[in-house]
C-alpha atoms as a PDB file:
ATOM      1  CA  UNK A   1      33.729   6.858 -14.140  1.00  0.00           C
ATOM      2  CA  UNK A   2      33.920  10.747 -14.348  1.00  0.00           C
ATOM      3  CA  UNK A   3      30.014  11.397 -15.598  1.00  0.00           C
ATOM      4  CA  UNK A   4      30.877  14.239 -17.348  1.00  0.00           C
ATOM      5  CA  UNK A   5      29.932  17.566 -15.206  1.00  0.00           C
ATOM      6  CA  UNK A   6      32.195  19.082 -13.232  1.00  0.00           C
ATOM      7  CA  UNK A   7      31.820  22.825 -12.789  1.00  0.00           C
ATOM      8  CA  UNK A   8      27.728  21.957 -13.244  1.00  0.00           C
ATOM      9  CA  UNK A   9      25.628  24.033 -10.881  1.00  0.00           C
ATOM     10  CA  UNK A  10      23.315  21.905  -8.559  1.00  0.00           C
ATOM     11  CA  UNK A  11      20.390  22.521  -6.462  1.00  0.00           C
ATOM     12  CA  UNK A  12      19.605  19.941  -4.157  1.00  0.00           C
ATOM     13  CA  UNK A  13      16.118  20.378  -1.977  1.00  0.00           C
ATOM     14  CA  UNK A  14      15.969  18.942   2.033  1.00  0.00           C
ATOM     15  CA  UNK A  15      19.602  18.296   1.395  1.00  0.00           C
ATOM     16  CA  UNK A  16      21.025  18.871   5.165  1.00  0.00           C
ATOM     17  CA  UNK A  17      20.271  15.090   5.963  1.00  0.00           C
ATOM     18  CA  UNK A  18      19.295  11.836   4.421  1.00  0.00           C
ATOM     19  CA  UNK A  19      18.578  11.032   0.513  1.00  0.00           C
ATOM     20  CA  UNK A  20      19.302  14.450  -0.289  1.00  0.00           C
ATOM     21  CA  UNK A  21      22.115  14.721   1.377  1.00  0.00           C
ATOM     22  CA  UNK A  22      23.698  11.550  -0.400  1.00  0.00           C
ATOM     23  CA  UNK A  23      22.741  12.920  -3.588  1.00  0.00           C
ATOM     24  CA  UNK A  24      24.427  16.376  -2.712  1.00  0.00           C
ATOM     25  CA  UNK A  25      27.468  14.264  -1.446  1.00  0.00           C
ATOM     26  CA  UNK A  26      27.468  12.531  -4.929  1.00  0.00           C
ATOM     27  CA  UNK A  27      27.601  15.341  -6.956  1.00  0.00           C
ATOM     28  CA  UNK A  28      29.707  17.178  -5.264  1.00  0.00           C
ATOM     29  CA  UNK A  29      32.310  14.289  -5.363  1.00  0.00           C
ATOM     30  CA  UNK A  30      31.582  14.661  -9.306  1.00  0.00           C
ATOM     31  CA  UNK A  31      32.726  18.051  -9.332  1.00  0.00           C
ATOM     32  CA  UNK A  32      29.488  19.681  -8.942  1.00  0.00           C
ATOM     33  CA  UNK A  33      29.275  23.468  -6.980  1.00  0.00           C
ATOM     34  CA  UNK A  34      26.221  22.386  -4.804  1.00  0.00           C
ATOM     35  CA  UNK A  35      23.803  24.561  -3.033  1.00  0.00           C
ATOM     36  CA  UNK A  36      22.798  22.164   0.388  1.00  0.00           C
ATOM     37  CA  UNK A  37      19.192  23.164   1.770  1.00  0.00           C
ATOM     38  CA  UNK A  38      17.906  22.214   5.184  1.00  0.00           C
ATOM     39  CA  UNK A  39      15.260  23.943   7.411  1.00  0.00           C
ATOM     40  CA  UNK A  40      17.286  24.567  10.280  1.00  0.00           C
ATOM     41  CA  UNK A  41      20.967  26.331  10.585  1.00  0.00           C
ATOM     42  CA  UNK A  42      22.425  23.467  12.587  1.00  0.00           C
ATOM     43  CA  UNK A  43      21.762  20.744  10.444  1.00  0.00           C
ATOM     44  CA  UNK A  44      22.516  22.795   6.969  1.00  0.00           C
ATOM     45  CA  UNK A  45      25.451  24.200   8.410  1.00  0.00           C
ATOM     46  CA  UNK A  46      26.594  20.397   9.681  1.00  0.00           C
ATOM     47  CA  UNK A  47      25.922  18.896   6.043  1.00  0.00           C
ATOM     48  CA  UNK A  48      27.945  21.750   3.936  1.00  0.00           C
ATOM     49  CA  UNK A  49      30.785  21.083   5.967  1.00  0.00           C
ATOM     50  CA  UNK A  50      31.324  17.465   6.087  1.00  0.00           C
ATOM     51  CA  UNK A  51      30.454  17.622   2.230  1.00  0.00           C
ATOM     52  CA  UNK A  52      33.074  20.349   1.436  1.00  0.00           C
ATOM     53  CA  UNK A  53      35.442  18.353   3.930  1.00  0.00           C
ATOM     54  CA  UNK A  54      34.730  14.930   1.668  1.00  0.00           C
ATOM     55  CA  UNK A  55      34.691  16.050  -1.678  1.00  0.00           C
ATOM     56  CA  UNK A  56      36.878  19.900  -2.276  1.00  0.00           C
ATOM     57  CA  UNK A  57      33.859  20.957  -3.699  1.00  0.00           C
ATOM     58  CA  UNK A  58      32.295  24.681  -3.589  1.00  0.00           C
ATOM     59  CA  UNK A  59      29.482  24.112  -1.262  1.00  0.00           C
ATOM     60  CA  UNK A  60      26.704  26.547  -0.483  1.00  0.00           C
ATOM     61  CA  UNK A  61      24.304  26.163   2.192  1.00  0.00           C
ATOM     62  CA  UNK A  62      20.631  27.763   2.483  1.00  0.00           C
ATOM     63  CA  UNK A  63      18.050  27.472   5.245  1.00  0.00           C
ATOM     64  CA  UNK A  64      14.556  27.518   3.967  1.00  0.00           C
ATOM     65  CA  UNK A  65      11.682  25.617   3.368  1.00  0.00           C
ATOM     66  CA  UNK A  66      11.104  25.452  -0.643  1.00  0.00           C
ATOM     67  CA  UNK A  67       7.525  24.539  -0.240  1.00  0.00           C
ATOM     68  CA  UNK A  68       6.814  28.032   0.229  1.00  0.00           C
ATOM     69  CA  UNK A  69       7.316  30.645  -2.467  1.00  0.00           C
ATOM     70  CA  UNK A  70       9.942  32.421  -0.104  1.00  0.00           C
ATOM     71  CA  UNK A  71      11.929  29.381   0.535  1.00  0.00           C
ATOM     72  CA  UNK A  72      12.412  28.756  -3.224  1.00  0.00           C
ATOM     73  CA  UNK A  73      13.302  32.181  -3.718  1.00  0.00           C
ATOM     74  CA  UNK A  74      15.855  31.765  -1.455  1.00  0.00           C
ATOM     75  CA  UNK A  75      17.356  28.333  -2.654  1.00  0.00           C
ATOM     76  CA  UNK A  76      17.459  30.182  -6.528  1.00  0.00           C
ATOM     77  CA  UNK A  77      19.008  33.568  -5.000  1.00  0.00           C
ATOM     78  CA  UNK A  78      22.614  31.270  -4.138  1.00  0.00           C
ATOM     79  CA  UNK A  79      22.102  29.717  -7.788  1.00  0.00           C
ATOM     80  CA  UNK A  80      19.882  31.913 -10.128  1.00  0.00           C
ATOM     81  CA  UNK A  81      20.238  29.451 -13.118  1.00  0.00           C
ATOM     82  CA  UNK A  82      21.600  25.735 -12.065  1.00  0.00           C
ATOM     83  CA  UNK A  83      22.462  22.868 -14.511  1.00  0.00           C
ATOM     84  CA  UNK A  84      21.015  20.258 -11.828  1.00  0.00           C
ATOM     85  CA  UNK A  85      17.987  20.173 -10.054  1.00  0.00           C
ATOM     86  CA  UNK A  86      17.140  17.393  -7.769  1.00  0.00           C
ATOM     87  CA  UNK A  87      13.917  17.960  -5.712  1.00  0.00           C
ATOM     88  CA  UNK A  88      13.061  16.004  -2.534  1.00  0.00           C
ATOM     89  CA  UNK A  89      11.040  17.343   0.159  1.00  0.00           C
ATOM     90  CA  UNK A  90       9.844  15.540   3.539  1.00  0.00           C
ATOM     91  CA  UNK A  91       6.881  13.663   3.657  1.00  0.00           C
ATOM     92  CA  UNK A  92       3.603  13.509   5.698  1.00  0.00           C
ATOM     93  CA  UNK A  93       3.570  11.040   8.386  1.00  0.00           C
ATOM     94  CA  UNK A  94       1.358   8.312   8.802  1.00  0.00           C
ATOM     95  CA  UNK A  95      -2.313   8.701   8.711  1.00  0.00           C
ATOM     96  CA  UNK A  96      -5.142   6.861   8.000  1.00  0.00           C
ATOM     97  CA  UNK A  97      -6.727   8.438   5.183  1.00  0.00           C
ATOM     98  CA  UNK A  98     -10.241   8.701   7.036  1.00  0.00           C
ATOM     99  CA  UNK A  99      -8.679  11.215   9.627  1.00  0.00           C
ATOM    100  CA  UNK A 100      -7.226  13.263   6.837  1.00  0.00           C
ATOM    101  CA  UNK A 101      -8.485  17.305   7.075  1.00  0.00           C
ATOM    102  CA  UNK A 102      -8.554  19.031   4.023  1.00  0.00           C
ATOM    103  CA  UNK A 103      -6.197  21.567   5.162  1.00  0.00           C
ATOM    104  CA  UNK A 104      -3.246  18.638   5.624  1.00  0.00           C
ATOM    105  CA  UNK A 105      -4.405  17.190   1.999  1.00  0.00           C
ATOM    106  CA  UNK A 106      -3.177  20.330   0.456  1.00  0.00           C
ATOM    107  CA  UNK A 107      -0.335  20.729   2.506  1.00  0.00           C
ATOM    108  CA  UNK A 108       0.797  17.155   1.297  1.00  0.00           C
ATOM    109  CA  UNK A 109      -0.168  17.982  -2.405  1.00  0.00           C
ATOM    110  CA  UNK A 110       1.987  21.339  -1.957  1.00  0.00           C
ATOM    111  CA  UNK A 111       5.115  19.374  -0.091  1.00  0.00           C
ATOM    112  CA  UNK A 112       5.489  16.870  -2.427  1.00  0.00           C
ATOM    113  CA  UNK A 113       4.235  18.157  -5.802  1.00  0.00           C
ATOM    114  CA  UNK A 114       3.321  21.601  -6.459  1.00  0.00           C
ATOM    115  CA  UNK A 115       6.660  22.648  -5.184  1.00  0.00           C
ATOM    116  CA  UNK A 116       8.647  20.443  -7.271  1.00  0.00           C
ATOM    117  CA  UNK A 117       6.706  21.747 -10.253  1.00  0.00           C
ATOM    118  CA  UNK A 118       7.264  25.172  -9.264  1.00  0.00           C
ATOM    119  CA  UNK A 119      10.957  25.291  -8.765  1.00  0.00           C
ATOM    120  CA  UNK A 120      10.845  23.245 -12.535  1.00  0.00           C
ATOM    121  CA  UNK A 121       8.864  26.226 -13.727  1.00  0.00           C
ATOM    122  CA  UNK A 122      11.828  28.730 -12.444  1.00  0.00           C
ATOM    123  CA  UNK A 123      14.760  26.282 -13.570  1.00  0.00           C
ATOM    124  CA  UNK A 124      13.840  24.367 -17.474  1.00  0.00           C
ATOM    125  CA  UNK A 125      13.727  28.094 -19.777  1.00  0.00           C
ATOM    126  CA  UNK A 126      17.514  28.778 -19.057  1.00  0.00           C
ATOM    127  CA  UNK A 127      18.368  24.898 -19.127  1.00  0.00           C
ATOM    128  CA  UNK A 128      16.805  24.670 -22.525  1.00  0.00           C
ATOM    129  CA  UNK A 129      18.735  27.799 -23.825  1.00  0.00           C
ATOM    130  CA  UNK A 130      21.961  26.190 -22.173  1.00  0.00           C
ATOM    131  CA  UNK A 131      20.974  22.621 -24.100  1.00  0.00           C
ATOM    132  CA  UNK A 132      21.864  21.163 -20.473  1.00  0.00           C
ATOM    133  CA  UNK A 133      19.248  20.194 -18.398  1.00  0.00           C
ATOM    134  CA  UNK A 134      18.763  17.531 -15.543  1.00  0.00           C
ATOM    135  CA  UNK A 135      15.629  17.335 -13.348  1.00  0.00           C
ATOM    136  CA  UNK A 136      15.041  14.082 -11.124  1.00  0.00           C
ATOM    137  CA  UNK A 137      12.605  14.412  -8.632  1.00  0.00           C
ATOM    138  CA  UNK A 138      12.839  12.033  -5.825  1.00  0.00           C
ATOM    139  CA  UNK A 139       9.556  10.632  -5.245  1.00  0.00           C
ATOM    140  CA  UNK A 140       8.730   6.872  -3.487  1.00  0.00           C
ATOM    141  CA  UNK A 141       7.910   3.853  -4.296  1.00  0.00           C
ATOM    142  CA  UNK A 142       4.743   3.534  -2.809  1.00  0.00           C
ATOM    143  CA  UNK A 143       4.019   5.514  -6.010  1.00  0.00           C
ATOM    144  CA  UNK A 144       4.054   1.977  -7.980  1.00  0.00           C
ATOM    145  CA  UNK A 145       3.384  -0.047  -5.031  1.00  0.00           C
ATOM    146  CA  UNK A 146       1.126   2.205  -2.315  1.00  0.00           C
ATOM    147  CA  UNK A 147       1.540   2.052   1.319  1.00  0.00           C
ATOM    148  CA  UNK A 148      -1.227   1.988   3.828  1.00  0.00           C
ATOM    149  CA  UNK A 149      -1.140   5.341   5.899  1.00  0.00           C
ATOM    150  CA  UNK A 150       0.715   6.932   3.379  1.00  0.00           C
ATOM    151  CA  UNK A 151      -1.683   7.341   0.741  1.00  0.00           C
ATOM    152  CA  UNK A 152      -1.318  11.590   1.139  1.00  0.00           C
ATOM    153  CA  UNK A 153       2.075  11.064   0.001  1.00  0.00           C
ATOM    154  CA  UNK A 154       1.779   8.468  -2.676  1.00  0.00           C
ATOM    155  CA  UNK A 155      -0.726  10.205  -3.984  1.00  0.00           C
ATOM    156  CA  UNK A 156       1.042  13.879  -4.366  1.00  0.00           C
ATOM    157  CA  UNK A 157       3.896  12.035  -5.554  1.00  0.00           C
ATOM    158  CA  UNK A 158       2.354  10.249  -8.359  1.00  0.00           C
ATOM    159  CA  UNK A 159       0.799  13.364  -9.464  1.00  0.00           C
ATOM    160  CA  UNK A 160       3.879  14.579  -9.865  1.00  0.00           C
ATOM    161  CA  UNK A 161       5.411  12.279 -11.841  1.00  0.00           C
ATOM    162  CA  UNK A 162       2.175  12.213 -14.139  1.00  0.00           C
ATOM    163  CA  UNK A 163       2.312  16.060 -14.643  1.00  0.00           C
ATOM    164  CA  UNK A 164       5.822  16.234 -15.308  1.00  0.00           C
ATOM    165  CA  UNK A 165       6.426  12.816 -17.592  1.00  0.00           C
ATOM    166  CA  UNK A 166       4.634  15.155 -20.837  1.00  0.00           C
ATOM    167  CA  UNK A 167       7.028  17.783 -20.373  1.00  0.00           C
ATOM    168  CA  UNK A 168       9.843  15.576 -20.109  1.00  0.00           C
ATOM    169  CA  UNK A 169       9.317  14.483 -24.040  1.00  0.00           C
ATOM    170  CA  UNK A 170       8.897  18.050 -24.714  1.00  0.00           C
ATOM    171  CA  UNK A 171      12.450  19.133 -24.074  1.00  0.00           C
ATOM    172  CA  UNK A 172      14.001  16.051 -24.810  1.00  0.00           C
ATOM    173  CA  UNK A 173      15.529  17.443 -27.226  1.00  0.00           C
ATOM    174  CA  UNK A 174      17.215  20.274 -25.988  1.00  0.00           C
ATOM    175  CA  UNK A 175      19.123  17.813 -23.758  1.00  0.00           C
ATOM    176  CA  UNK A 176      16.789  18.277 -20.620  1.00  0.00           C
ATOM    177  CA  UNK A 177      16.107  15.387 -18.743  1.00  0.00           C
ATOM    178  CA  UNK A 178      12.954  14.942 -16.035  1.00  0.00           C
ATOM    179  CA  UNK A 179      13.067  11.701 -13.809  1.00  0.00           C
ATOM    180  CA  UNK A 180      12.110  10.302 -11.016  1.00  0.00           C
ATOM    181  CA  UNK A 181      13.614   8.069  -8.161  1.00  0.00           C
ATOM    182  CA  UNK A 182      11.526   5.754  -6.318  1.00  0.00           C
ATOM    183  CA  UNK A 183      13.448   4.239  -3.374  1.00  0.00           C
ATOM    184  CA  UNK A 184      12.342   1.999  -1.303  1.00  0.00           C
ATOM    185  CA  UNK A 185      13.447   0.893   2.391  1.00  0.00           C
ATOM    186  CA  UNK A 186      16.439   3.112   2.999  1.00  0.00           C
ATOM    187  CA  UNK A 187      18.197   3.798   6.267  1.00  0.00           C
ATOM    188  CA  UNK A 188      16.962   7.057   7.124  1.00  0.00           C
ATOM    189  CA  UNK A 189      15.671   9.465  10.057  1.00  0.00           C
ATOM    190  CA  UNK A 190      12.362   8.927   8.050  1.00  0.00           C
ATOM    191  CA  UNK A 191      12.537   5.035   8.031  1.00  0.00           C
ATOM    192  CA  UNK A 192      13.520   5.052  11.563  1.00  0.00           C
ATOM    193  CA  UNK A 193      10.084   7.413  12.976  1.00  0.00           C
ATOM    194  CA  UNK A 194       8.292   5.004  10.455  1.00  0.00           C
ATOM    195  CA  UNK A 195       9.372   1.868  12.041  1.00  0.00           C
ATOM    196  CA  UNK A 196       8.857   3.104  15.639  1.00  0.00           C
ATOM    197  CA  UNK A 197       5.605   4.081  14.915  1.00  0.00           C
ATOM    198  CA  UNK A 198       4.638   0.354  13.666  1.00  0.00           C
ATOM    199  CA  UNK A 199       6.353  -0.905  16.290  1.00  0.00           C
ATOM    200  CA  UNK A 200       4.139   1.062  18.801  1.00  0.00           C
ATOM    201  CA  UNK A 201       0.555  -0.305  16.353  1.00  0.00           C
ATOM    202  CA  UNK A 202       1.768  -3.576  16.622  1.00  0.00           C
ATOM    203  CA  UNK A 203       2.757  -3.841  20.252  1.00  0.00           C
ATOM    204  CA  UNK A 204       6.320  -5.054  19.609  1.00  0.00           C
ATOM    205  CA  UNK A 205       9.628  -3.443  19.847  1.00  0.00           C
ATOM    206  CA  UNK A 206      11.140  -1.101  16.943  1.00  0.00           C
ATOM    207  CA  UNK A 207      14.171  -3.940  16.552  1.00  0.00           C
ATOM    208  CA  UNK A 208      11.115  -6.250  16.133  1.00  0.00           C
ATOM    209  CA  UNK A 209       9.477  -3.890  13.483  1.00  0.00           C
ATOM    210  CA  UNK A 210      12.326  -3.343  11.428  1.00  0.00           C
ATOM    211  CA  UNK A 211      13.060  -6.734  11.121  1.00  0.00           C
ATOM    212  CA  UNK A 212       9.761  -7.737   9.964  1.00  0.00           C
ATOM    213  CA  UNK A 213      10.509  -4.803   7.336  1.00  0.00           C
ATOM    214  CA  UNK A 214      13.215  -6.336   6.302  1.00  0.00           C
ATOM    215  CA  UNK A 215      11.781 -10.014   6.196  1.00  0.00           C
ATOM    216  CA  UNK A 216       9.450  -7.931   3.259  1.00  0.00           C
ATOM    217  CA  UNK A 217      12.554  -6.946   0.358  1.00  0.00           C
ATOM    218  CA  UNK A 218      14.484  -9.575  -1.524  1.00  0.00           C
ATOM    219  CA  UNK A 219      17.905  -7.911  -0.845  1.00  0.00           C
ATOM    220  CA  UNK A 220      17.449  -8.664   3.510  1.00  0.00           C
ATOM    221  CA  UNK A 221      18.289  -5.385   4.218  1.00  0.00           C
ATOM    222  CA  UNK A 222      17.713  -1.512   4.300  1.00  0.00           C
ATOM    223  CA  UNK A 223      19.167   0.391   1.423  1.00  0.00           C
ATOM    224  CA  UNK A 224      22.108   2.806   1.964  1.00  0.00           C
ATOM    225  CA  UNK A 225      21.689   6.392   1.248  1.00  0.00           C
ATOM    226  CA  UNK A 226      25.122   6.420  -0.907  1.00  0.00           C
ATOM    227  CA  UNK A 227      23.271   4.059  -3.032  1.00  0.00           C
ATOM    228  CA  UNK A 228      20.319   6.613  -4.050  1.00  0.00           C
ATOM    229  CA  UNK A 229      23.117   9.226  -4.584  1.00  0.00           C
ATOM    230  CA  UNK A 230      24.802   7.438  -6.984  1.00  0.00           C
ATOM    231  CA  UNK A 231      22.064   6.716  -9.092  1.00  0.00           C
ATOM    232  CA  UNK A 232      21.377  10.021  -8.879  1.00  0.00           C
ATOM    233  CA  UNK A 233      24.357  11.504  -9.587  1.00  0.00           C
ATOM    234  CA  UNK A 234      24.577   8.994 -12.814  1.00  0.00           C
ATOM    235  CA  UNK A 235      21.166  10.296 -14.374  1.00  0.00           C
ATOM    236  CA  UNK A 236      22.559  13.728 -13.460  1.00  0.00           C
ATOM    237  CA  UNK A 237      25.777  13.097 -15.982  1.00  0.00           C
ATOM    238  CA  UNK A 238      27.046  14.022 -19.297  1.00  0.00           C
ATOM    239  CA  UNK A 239      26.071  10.153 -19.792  1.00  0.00           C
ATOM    240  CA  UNK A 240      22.646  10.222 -18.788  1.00  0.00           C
ATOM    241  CA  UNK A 241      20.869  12.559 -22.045  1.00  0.00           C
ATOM    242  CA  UNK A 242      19.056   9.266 -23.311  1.00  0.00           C
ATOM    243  CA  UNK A 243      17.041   8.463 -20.235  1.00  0.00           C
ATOM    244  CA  UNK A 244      14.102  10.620 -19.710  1.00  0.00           C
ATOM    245  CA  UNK A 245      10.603  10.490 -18.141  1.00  0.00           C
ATOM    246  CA  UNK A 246      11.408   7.399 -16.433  1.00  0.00           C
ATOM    247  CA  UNK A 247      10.718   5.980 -12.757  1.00  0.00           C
ATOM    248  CA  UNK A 248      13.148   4.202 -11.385  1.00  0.00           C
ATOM    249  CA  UNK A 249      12.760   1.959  -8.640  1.00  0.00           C
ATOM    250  CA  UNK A 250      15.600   1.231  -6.261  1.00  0.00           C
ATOM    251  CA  UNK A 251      14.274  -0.904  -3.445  1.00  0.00           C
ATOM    252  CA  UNK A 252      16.259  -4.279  -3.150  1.00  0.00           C
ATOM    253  CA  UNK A 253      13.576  -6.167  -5.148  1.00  0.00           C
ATOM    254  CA  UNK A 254      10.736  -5.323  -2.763  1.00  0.00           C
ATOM    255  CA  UNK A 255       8.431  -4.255  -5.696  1.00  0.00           C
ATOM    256  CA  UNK A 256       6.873  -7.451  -7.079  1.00  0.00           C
ATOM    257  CA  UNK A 257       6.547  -6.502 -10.713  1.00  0.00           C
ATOM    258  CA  UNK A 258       7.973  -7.263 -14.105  1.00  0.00           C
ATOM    259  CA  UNK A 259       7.439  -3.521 -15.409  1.00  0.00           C
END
């Protein structure tokens, strides 16, 4: 299906590896010019080229860290006014909350918040003008079902989604969309240091771990990054201008919930 937006300008945050990678593959195979960001040269540098390589598409790559002020900067210096925003940024690692300093607390509200709602700050004005606008923030979905040891991170990231679902009705109709992905179980770097960290609680190999993981979602496996990009990339299209302030979950069934 072509979804409408080739030539679109996209900005896609902690995009060198992982879920934002996928979703900077996928829009780049829809025709998108895509600006990659990773923290380190190696890995940035790595992810623009196998992207350019799979999809022909104008690629740019920027090292930086968009939770600071500089970092953004940076990512909106290589595209000033972009049609797409997706926003992802690593998460804290596990912690019981009772060891939690206050110092790390803000640092997990800033990673996985305030950062997204800054760089939305910097990007809606000219989308509205432009009556083109499409925001999803990729969030988790231990937002809607919460994960013990990750309760820094579920809780910044339903923040988010609370503070931003007003202003998504409130451009609505200048054809700006805000969502949110929640994913699940995915076969990431992340997923991986998770597992191996259980494994080492529990006493039992990481092959033992993830297998118990998987025992817990309906589908029997671990999702597939290009599976998150596509979804992505859809709510990102010319298609996509009905669905707003939403949260959609994409974990094999693993949520237990009718709504």
């Amino acid at each position: 299906m072509d979804l409408g937006i080739s030539g679109r300008r996209a900005i896609v945050c902690a995009s060198s590896r992982g879920l934002g990678r996928a979703c900077a593959e996928a829009l780049a195979r829809a025709g998108c010019h895509v600006v990659v960001n990773g923290r380190t040269r190696e890995t940035v540098d790595a992810a623009v080229a196998a992207i350019r390589a799979g999809s022909g598409a104008e690629v740019t790559g920027v090292v930086a860290d968009v939770s600071d002020r500089a970092g953004q900067q940076a990512v909106l210096a290589a595209c000033p006014e972009p049609d797409i925003l997706v926003t992802n940024n690593s998460g804290p690692p596990l912690r019981h909350f009772r060891t939690l300093t206050r110092e790390q607390m803000l640092e997990g509200v800033i990673a996985n918040m305030v950062t997204a709602i800054e760089l939305t700050q910097q990007v809606i004005d000219p989308m509205i003008r432009r009556k083109f606008g499409r925001i999803v923030n990729i969030t988790s979905g231990t937002v809607k079902m919460p994960l013990a040891g990750l309760d820094l991170s579920s809780g910044a990231r339903a923040g988010l989604t609370a503070f931003l679902a007003g202003i998504a009705r409130k451009v609505a109709a200048d054809n700006v969309t805000i969502n949110f992905i929640l994913p699940g179980a995915f076969d990431t770097d992340r997923l991986r240091s998770t597992i191996q960290t259980a494994a080492g609680a529990q006493g039992i190999t990481a092959e033992e771990a993830a297998a118990r993981r998987r025992a817990t979602i309906p589908a029997g496996r671990f999702g597939e990054p290009h599976e998150l990009g596509a979804l992505c990339a859809f709510l990102c299209s010319a298609h996509a201008g009905y669905i707003t302030g939403q949260s959609l979950l994409i974990d094999g069934g693993a949520y237990p919930g009718t709504f």
